[in-house]
N, C-alpha and C. Protein backbone atom coordinates (compact mmCIF):
# COMPACT_ATOMS: atom_id res chain seq x y z
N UNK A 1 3.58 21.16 13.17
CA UNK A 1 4.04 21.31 11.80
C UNK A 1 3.07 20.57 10.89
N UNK A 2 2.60 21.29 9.79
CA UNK A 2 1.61 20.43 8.98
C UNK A 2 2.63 19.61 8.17
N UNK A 3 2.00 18.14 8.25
CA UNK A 3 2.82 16.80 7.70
C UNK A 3 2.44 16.66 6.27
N UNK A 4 0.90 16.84 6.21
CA UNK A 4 -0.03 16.71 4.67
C UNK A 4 0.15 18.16 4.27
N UNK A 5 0.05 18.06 3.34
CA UNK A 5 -0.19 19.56 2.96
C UNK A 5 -1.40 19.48 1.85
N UNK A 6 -1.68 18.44 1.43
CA UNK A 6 -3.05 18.08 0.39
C UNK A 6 -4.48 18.39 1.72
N UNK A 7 -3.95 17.52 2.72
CA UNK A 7 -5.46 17.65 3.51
C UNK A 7 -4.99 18.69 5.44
N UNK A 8 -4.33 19.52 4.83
CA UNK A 8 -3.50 19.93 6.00
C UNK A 8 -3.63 19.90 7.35
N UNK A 9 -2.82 18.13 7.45
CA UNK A 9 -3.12 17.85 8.59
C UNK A 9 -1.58 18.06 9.25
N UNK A 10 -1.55 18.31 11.00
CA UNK A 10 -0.28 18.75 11.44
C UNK A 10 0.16 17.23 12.02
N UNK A 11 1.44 17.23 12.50
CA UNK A 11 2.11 15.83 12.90
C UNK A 11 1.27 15.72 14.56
N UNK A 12 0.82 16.60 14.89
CA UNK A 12 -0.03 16.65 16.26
C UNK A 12 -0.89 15.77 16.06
N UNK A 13 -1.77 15.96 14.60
CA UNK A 13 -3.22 15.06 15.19
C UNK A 13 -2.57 13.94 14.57
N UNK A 14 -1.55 13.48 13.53
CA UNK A 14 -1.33 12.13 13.70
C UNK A 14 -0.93 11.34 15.02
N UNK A 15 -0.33 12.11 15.24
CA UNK A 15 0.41 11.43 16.56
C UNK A 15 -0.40 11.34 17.61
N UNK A 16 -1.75 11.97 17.70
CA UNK A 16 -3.03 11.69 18.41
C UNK A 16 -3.72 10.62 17.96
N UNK A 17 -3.98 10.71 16.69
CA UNK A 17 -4.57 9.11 15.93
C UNK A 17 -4.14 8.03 16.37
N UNK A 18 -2.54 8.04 16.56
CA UNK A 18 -1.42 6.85 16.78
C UNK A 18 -1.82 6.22 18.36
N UNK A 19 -1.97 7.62 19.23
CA UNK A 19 -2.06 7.35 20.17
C UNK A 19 -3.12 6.83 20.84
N UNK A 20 -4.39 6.91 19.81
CA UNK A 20 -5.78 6.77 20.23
C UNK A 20 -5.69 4.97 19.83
N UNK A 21 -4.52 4.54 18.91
CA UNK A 21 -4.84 3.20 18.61
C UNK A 21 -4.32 2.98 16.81
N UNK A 22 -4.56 3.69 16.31
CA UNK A 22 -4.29 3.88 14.58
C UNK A 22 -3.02 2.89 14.62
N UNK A 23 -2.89 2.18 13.72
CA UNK A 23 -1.43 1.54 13.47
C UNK A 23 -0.91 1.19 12.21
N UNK A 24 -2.32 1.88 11.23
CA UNK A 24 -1.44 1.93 9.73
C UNK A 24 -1.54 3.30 8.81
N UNK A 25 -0.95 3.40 8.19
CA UNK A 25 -1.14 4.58 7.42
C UNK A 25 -2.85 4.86 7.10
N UNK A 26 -3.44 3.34 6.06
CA UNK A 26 -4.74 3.42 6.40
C UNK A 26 -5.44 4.23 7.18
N UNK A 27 -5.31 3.62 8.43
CA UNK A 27 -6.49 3.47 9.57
C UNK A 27 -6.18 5.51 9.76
N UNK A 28 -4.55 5.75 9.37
CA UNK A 28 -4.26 7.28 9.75
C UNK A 28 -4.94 7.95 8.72
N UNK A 29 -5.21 7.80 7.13
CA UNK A 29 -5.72 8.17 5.94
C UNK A 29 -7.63 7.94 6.50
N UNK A 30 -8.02 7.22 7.13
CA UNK A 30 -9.37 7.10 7.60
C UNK A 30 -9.98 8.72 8.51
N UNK A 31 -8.89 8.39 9.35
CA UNK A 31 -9.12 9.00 10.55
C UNK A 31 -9.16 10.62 10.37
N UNK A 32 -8.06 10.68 9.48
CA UNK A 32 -7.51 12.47 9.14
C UNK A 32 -7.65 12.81 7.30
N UNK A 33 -7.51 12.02 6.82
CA UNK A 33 -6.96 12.85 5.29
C UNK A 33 -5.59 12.39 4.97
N UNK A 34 -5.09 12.34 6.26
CA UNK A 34 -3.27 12.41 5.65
C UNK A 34 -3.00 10.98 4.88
N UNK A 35 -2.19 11.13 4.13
CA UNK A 35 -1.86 9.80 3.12
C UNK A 35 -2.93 9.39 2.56
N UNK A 36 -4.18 10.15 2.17
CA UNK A 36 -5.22 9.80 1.16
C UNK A 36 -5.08 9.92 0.00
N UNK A 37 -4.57 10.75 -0.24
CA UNK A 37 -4.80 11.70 -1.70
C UNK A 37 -3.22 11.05 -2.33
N UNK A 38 -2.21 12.49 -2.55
CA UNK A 38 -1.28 12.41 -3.32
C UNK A 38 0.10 11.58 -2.33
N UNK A 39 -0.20 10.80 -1.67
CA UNK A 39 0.47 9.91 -0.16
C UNK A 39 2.52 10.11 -0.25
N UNK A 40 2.47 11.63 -0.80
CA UNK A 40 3.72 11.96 -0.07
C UNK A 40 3.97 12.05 1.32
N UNK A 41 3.40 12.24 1.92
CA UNK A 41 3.64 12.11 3.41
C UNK A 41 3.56 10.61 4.06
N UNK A 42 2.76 9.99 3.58
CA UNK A 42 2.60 8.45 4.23
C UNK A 42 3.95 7.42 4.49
N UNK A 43 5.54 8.08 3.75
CA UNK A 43 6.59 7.87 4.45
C UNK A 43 6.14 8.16 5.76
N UNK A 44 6.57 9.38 6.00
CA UNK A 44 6.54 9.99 7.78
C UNK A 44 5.63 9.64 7.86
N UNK A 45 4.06 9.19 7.90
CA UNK A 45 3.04 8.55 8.70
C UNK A 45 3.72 7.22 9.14
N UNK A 46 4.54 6.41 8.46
CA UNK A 46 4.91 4.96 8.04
C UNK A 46 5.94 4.88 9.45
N UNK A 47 6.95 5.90 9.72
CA UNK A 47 7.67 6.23 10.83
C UNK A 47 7.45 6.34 11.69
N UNK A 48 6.71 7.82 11.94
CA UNK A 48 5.84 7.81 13.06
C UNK A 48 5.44 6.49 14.08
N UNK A 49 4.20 5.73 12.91
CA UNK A 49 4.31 4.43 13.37
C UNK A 49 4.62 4.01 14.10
N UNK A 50 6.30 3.39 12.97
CA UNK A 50 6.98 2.40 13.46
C UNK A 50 7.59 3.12 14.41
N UNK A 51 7.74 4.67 14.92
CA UNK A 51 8.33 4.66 16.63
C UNK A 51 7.67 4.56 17.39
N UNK A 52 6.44 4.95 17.09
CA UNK A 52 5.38 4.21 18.11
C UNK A 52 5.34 2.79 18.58
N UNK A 53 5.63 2.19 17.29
CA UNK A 53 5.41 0.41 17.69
C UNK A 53 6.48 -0.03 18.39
N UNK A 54 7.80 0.94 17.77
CA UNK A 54 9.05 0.81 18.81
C UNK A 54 8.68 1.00 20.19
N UNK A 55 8.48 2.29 20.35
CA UNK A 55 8.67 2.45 22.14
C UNK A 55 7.58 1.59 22.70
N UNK A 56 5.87 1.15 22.09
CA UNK A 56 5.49 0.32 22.81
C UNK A 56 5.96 -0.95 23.02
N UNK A 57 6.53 -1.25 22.22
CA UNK A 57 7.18 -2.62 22.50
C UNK A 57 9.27 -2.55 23.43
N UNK A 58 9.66 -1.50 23.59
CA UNK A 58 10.52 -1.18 24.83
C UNK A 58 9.35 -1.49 26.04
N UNK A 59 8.78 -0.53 26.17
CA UNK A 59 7.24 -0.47 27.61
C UNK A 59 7.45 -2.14 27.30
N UNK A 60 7.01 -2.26 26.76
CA UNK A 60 6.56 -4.06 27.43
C UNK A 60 7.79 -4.96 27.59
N UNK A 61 9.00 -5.18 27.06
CA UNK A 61 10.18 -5.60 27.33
C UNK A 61 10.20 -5.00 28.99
N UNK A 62 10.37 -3.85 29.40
CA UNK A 62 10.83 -3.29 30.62
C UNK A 62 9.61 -3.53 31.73
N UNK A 63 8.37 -3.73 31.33
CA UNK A 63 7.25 -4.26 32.36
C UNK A 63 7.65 -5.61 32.84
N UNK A 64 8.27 -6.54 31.38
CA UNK A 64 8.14 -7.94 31.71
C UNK A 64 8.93 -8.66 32.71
């Protein structure tokens, strides 16, 4: 599903960015376009995120 629609980027390659390491809207606005311009979307980049930062930090609770 495209997330940006200014630099039409889909929730795929964010969530590839995220996964490659990205951990702010920034570093996601660097990488792709998305949340550069008119940063309606950089909510849902902001989410995304933070479920990312969620479940990595479950993974490490359940390793420890």
């Amino acid at each position: 599903m495209i997330l940006c629609q200014c630099s039409g980027v889909t929730d795929t390659t964010i969530q590839k960015l995220i996964n490659e390491g990205a951990a702010t809207v920034k570093a996601i606005a660097m990488g792709c376009g998305a949340g550069k311009k008119c940063k309606p979307c950089a909510s849902e980049i902001a989410s995304m995120l933070g479920r990312a930062a969620a479940g990595a930090g479950a993974e490490a609770s359940c390793s420890a």
